[in-house]
PDB file of N, CA and C in Angstrom:
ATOM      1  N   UNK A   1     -20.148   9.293 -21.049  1.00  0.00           N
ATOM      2  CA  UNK A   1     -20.190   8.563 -22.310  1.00  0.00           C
ATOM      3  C   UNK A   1     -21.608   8.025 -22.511  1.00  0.00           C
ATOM      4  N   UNK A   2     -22.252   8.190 -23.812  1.00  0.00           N
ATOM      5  CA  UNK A   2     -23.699   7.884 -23.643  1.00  0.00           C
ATOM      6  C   UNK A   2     -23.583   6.230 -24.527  1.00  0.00           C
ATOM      7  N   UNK A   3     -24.563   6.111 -24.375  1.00  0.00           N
ATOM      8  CA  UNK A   3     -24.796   4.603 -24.907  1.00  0.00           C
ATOM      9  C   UNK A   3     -24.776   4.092 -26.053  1.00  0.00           C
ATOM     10  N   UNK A   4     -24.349   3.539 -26.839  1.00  0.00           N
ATOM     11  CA  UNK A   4     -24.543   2.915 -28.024  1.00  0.00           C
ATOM     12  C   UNK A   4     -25.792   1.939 -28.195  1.00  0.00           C
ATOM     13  N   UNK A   5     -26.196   2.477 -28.996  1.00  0.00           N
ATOM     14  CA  UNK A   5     -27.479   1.095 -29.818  1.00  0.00           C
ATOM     15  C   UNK A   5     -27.005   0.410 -30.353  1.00  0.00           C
ATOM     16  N   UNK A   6     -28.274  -0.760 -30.284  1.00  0.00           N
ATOM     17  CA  UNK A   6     -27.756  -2.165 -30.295  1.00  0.00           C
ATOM     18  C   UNK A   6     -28.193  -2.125 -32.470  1.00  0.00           C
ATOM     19  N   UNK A   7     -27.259  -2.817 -33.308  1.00  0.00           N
ATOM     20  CA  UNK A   7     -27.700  -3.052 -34.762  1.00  0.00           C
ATOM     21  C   UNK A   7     -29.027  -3.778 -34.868  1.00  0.00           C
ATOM     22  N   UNK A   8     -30.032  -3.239 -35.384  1.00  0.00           N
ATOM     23  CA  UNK A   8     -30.805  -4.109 -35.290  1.00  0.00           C
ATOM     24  C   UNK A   8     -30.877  -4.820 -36.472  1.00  0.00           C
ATOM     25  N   UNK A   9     -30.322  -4.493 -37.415  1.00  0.00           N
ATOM     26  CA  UNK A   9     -30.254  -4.689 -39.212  1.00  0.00           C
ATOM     27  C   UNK A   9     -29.393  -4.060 -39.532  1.00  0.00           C
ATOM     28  N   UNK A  10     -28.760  -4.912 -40.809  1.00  0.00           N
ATOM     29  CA  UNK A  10     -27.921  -4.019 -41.909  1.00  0.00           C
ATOM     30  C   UNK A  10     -28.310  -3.639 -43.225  1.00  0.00           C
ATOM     31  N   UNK A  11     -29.970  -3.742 -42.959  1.00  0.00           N
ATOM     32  CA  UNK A  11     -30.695  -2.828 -44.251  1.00  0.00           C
ATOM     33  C   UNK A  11     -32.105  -2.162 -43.801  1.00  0.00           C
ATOM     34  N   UNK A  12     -32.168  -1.300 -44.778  1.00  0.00           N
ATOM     35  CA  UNK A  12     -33.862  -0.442 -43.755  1.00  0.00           C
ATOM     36  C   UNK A  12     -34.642  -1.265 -44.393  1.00  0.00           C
ATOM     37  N   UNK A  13     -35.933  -0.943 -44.118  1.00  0.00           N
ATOM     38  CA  UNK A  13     -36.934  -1.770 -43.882  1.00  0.00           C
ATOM     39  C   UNK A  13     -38.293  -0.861 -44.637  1.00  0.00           C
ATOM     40  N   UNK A  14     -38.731  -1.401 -45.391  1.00  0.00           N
ATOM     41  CA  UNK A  14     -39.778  -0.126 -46.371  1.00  0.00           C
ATOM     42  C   UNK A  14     -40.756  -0.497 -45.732  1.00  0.00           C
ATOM     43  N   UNK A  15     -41.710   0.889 -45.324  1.00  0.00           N
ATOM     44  CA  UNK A  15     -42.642   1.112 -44.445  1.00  0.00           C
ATOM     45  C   UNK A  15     -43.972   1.404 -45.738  1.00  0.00           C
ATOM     46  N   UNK A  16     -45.002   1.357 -45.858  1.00  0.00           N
ATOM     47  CA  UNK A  16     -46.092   2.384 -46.327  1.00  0.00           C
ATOM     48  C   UNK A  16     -46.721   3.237 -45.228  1.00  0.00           C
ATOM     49  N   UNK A  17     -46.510   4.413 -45.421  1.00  0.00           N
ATOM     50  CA  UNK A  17     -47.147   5.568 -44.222  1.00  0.00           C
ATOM     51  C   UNK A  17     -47.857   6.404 -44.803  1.00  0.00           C
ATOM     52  N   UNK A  18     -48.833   6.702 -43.989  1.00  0.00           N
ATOM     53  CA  UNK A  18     -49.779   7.808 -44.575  1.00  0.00           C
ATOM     54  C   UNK A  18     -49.813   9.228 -43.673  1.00  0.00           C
ATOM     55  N   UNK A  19     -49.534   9.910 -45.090  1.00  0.00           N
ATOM     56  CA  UNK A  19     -50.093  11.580 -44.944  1.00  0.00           C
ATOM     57  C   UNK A  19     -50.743  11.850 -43.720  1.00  0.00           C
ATOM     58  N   UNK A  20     -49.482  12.470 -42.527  1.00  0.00           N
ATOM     59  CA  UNK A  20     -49.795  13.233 -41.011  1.00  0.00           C
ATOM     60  C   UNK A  20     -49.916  11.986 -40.117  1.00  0.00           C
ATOM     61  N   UNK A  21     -50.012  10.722 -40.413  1.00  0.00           N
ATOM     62  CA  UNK A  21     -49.614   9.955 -39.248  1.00  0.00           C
ATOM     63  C   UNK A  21     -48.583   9.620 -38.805  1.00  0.00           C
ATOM     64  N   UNK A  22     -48.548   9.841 -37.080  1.00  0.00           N
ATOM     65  CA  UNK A  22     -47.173   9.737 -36.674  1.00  0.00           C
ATOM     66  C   UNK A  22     -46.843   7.861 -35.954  1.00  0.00           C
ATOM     67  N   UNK A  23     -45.509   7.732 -36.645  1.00  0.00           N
ATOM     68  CA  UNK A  23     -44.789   6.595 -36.055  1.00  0.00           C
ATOM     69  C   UNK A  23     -43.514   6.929 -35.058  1.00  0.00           C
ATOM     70  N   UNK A  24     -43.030   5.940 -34.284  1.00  0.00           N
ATOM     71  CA  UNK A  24     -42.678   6.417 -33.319  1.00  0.00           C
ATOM     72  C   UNK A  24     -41.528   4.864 -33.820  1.00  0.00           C
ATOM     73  N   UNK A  25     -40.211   5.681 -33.919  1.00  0.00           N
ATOM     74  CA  UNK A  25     -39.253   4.720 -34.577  1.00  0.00           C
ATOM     75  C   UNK A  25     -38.379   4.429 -33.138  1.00  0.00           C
ATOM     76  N   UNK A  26     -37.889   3.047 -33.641  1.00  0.00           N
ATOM     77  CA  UNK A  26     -37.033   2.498 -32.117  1.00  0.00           C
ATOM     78  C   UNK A  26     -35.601   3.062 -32.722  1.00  0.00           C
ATOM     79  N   UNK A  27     -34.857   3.591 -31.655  1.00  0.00           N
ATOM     80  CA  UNK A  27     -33.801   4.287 -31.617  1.00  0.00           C
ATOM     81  C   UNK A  27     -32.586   3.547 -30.810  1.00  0.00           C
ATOM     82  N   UNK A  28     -33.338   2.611 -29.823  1.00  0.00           N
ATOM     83  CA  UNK A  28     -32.145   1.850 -28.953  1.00  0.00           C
ATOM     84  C   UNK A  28     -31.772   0.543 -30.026  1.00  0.00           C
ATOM     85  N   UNK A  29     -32.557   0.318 -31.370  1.00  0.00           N
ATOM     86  CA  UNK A  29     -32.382  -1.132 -31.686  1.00  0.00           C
ATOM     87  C   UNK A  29     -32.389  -2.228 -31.037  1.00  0.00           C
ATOM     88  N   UNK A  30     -33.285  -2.116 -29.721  1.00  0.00           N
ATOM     89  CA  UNK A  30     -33.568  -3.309 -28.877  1.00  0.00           C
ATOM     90  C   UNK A  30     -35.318  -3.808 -29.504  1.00  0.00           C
ATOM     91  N   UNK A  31     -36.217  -3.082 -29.972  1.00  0.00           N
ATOM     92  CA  UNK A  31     -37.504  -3.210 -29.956  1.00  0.00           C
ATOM     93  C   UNK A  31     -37.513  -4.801 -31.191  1.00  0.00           C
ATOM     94  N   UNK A  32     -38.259  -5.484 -31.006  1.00  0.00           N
ATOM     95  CA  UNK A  32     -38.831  -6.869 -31.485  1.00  0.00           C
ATOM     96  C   UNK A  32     -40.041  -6.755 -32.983  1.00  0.00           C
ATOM     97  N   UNK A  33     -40.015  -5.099 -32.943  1.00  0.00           N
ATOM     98  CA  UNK A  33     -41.210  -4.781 -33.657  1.00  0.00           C
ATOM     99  C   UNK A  33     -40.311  -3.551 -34.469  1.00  0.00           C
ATOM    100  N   UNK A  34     -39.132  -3.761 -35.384  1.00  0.00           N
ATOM    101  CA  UNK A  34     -38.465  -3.149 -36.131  1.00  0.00           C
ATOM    102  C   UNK A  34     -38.800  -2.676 -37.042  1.00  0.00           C
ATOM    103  N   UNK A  35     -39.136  -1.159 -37.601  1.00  0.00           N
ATOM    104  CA  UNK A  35     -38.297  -0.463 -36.850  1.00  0.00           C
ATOM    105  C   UNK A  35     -38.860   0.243 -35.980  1.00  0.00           C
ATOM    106  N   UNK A  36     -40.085   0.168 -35.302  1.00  0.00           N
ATOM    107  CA  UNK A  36     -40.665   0.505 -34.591  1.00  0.00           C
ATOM    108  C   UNK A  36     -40.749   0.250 -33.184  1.00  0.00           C
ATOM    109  N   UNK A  37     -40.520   1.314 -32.169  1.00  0.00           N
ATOM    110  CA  UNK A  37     -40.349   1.185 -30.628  1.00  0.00           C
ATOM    111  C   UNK A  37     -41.525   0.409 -29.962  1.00  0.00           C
ATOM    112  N   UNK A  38     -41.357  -1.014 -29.431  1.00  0.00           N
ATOM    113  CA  UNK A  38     -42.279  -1.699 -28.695  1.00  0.00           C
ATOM    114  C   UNK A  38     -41.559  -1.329 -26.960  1.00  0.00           C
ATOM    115  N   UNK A  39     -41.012  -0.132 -26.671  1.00  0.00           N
ATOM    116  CA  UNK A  39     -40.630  -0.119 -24.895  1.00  0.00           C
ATOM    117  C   UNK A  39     -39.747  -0.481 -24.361  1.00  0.00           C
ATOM    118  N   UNK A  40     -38.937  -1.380 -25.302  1.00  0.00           N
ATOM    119  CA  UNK A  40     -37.454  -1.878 -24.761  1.00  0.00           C
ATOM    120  C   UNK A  40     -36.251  -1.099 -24.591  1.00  0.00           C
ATOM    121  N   UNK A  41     -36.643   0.206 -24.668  1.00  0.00           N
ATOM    122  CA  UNK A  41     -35.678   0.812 -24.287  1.00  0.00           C
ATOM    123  C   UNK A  41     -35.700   1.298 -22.529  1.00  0.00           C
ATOM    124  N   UNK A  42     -37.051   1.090 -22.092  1.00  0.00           N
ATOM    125  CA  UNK A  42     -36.713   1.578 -20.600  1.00  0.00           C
ATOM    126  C   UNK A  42     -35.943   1.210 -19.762  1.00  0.00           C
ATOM    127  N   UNK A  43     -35.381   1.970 -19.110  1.00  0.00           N
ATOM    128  CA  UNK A  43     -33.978   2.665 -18.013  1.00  0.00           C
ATOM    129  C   UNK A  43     -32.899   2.409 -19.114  1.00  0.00           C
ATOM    130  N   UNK A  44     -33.102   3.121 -20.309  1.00  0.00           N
ATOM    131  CA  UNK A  44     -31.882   3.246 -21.026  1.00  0.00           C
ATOM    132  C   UNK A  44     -32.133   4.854 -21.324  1.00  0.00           C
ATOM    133  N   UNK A  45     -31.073   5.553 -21.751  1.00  0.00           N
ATOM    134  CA  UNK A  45     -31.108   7.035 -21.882  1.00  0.00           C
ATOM    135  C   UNK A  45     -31.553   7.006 -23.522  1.00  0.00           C
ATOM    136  N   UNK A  46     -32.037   6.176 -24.290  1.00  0.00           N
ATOM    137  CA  UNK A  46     -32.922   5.565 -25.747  1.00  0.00           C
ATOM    138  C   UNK A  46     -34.264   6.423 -25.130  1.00  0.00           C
ATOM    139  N   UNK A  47     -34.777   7.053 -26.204  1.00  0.00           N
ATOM    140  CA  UNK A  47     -36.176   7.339 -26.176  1.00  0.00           C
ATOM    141  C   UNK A  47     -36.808   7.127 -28.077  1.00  0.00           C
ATOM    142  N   UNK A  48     -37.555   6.845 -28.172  1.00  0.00           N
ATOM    143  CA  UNK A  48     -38.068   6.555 -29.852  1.00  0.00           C
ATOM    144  C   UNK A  48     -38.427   7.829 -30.249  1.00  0.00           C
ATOM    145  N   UNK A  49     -38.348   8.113 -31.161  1.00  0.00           N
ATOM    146  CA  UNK A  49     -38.179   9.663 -32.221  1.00  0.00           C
ATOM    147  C   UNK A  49     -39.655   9.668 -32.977  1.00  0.00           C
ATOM    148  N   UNK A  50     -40.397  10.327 -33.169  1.00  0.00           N
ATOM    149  CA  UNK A  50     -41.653  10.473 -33.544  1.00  0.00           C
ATOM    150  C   UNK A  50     -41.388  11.099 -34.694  1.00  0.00           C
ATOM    151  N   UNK A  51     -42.010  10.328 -35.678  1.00  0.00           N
ATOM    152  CA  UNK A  51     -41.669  10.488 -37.325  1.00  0.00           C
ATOM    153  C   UNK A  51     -43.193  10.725 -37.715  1.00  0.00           C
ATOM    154  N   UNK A  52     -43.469  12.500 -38.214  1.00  0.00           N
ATOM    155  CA  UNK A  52     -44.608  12.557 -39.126  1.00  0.00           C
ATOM    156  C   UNK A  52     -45.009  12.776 -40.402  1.00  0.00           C
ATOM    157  N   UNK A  53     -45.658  11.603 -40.998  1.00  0.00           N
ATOM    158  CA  UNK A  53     -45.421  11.591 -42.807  1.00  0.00           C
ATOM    159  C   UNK A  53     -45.685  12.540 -43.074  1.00  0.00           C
ATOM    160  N   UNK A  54     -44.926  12.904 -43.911  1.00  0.00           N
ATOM    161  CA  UNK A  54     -44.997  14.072 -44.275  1.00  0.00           C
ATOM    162  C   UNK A  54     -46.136  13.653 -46.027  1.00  0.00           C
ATOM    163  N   UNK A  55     -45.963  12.698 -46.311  1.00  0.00           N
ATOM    164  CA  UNK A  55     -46.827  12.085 -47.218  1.00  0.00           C
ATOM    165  C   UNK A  55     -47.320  10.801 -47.539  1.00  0.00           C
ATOM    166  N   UNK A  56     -48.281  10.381 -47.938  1.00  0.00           N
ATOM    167  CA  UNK A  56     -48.468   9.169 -48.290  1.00  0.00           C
ATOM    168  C   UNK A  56     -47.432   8.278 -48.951  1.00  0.00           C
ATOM    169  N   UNK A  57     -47.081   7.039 -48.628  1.00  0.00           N
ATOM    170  CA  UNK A  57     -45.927   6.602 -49.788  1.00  0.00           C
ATOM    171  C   UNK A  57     -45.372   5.629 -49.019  1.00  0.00           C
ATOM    172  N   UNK A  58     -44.594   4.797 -49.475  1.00  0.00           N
ATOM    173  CA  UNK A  58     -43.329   4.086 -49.320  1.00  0.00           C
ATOM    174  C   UNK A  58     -42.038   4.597 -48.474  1.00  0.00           C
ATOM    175  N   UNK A  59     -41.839   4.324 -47.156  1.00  0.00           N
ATOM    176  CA  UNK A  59     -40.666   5.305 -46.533  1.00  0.00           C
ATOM    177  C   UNK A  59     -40.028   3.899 -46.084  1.00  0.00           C
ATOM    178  N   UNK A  60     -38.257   4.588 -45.789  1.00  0.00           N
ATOM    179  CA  UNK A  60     -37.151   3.155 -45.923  1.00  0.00           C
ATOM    180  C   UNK A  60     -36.998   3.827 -44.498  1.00  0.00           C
ATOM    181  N   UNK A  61     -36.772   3.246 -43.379  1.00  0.00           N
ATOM    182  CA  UNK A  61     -36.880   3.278 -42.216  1.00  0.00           C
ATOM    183  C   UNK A  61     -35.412   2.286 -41.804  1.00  0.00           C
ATOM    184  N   UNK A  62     -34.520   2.958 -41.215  1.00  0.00           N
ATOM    185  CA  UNK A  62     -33.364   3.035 -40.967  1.00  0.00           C
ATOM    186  C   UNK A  62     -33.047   1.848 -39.415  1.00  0.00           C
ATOM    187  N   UNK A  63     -32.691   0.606 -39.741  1.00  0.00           N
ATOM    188  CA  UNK A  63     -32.610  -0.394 -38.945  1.00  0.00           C
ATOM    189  C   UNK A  63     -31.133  -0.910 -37.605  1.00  0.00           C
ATOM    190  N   UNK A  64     -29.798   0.302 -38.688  1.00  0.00           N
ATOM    191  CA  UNK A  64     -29.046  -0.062 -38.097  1.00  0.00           C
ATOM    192  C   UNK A  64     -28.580   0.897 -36.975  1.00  0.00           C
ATOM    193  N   UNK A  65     -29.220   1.984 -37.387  1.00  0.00           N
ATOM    194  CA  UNK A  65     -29.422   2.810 -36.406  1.00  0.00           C
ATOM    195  C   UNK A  65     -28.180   4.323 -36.123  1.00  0.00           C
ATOM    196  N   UNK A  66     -27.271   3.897 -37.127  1.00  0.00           N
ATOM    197  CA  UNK A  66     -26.689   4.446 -37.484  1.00  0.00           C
ATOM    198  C   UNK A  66     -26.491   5.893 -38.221  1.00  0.00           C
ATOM    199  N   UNK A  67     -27.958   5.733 -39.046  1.00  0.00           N
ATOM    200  CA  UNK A  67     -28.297   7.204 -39.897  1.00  0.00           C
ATOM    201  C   UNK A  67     -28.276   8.537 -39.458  1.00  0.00           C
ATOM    202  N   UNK A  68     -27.633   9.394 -40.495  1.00  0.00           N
ATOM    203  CA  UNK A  68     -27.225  10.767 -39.947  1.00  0.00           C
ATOM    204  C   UNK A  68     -28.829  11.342 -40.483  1.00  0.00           C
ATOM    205  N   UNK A  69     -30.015  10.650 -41.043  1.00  0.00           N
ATOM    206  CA  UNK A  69     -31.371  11.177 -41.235  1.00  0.00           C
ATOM    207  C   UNK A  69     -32.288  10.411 -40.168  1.00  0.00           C
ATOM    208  N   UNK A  70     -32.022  10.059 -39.101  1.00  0.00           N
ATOM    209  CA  UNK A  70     -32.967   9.172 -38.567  1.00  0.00           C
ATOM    210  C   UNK A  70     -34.466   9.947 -38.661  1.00  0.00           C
ATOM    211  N   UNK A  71     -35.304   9.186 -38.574  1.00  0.00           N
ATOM    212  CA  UNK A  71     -35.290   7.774 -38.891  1.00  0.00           C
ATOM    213  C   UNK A  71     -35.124   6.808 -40.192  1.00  0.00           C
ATOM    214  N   UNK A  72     -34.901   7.700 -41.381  1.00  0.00           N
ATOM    215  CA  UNK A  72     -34.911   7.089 -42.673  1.00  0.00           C
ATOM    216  C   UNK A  72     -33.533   7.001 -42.872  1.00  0.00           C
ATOM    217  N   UNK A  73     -33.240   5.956 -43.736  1.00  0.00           N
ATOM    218  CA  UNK A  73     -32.239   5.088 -44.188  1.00  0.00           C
ATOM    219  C   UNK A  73     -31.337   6.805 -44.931  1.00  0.00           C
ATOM    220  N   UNK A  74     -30.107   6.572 -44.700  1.00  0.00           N
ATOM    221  CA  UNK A  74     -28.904   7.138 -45.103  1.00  0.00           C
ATOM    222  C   UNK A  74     -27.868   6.244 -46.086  1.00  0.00           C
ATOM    223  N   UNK A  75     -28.443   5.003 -46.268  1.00  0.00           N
ATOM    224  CA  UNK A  75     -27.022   4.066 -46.655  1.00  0.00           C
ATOM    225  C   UNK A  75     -25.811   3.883 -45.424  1.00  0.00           C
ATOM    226  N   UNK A  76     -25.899   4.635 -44.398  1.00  0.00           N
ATOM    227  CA  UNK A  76     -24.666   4.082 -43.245  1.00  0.00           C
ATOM    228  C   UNK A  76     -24.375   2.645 -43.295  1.00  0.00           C
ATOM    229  N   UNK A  77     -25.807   1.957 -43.292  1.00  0.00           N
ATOM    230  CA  UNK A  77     -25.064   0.479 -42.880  1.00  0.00           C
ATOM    231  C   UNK A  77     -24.535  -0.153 -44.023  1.00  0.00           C
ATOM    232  N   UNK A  78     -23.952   0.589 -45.214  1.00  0.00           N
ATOM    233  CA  UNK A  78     -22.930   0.083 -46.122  1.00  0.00           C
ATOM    234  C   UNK A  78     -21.679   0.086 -45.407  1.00  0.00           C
ATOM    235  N   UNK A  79     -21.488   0.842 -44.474  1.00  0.00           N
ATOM    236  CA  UNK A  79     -20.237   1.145 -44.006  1.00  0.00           C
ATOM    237  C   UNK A  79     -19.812   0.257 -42.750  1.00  0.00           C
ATOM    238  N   UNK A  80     -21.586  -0.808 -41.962  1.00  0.00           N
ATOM    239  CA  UNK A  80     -20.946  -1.709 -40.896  1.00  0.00           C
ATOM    240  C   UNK A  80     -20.386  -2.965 -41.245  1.00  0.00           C
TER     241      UNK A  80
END
């Protein structure tokens, strides 16, 4: 049975990212630096997902961790 993440939010969180830079999104919902992985996932089977913009802009970055698009917001956490 693998692990469940912890909620870190029940709404995403709008990012500005730029065109080919990569962010590295927290996936365990333990990180302090949401939604972004600050390491709190080590000795958990959590590793952070490397997200590359694909463009300049406004991106909604998915907090509850729930999303069937991680790392961007799906609307799931209408449903916690």
């Amino acid at each position: 049975m693998s692990e469940a993440a912890h909620v870190a939010g029940k709404a995403p969180i709008k990012i500005a990212v730029e065109a080919g830079k990569d962010y590295y999104w927290c996936s365990c919902g333990l990180s302090a630096k949401q939604p972004f992985c600050d390491g709190h996932h080590k000795g958990s089977s959590f590793v952070p997902l490397k997200y590359t913009a694909a463009a300049t802009g406004d991106a909604w970055f998915c907090t509850c961790k729930a999303t069937g698009k991680a790392p961007l917001c799906d609307g799931s956490h209408k449903a916690l």
